[in-house]
C-alpha atoms as a PDB file:
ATOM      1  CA  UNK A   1     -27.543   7.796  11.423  1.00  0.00           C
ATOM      2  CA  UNK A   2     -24.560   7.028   8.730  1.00  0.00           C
ATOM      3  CA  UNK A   3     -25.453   8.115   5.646  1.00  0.00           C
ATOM      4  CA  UNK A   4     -23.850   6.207   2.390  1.00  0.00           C
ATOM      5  CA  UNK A   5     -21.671   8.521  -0.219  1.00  0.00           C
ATOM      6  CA  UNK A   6     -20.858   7.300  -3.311  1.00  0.00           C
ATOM      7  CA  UNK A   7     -17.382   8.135  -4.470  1.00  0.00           C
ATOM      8  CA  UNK A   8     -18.120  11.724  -6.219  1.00  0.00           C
ATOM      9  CA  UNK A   9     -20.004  12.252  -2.716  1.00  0.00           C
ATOM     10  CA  UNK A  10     -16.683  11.392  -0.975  1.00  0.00           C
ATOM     11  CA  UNK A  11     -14.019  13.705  -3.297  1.00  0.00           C
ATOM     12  CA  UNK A  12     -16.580  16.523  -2.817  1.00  0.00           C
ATOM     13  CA  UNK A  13     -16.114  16.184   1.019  1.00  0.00           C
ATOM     14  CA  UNK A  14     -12.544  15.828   0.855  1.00  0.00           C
ATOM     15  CA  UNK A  15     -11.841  18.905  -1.719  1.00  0.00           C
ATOM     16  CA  UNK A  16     -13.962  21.225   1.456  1.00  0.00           C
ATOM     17  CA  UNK A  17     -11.440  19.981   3.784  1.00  0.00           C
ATOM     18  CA  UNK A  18      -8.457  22.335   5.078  1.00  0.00           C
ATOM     19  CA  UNK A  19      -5.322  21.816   3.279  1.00  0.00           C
ATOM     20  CA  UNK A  20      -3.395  19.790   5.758  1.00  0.00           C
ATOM     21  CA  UNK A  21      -7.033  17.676   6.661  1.00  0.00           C
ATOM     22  CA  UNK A  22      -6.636  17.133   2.500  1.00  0.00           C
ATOM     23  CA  UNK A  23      -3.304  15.925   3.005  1.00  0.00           C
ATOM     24  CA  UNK A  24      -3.889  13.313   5.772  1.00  0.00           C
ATOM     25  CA  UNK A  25      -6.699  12.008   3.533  1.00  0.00           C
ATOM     26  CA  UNK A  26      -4.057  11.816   0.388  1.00  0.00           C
ATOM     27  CA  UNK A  27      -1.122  10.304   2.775  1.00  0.00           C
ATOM     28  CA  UNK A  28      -3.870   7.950   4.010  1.00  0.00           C
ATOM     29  CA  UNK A  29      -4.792   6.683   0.233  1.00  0.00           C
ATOM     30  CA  UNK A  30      -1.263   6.548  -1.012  1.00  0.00           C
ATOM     31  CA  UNK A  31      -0.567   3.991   1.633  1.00  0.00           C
ATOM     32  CA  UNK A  32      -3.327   1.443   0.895  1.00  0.00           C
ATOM     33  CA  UNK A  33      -2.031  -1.626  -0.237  1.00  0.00           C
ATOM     34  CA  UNK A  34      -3.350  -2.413  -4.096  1.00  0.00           C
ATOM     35  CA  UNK A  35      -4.888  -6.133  -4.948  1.00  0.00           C
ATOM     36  CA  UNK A  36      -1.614  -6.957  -6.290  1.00  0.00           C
ATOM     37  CA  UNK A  37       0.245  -6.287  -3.073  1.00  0.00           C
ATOM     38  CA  UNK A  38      -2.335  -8.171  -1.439  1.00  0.00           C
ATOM     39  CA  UNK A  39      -2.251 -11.172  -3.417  1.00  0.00           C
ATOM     40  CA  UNK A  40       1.630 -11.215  -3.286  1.00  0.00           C
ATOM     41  CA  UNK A  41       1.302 -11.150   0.465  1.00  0.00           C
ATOM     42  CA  UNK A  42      -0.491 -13.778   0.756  1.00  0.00           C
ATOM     43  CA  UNK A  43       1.908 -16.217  -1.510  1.00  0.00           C
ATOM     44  CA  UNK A  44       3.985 -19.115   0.389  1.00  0.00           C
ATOM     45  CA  UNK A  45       7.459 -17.881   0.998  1.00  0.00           C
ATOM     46  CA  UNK A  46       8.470 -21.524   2.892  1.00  0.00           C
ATOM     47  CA  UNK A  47      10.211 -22.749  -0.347  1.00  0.00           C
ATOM     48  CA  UNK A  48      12.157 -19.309  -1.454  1.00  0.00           C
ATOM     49  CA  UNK A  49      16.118 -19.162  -1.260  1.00  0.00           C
ATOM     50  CA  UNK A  50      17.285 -17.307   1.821  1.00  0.00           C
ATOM     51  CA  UNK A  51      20.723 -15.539   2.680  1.00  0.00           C
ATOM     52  CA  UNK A  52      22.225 -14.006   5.698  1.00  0.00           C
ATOM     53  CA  UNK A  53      24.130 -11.154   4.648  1.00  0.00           C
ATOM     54  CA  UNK A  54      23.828  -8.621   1.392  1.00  0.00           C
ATOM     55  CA  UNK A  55      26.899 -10.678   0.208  1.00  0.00           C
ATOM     56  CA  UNK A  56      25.679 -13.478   0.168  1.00  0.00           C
ATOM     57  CA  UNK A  57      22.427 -12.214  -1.742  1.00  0.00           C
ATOM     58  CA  UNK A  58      24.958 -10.462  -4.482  1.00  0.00           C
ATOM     59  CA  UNK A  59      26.230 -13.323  -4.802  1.00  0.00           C
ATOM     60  CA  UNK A  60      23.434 -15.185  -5.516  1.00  0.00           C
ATOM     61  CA  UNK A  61      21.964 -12.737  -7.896  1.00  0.00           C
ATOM     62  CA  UNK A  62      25.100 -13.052 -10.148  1.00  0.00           C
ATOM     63  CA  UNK A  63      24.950 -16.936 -10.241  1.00  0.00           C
END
């Protein structure tokens, strides 16, 4: 049977944990993509100006 934590449930669990079990946990969280990441995935890049070499895109940024 699962049971369901709230969040102080969950930080209690993970503050018991070994050191290096803490740190997977932290290296875990740090990595989660935020809403606004999300949202910016998910935007149509069809239409946006590409280049083919890091000249070309220096270029274009000084224009």
């Amino acid at each position: 049977m699962l049971e369901i934590m709230n969040a102080a449930q969950i930080i209690e669990e993970i503050q018991r944990l070994p050191e290096d079990e803490r740190g997977k946990v932290l290296d875990f969280a740090r990595h989660q993509p935020n809403a606004e990441t999300l949202e910016a995935m998910r935007e149509p890049t069809d239409d946006l100006p590409r280049v083919e070499t890091v000249e070309d895109l220096l270029k274009e940024l000084q224009d």
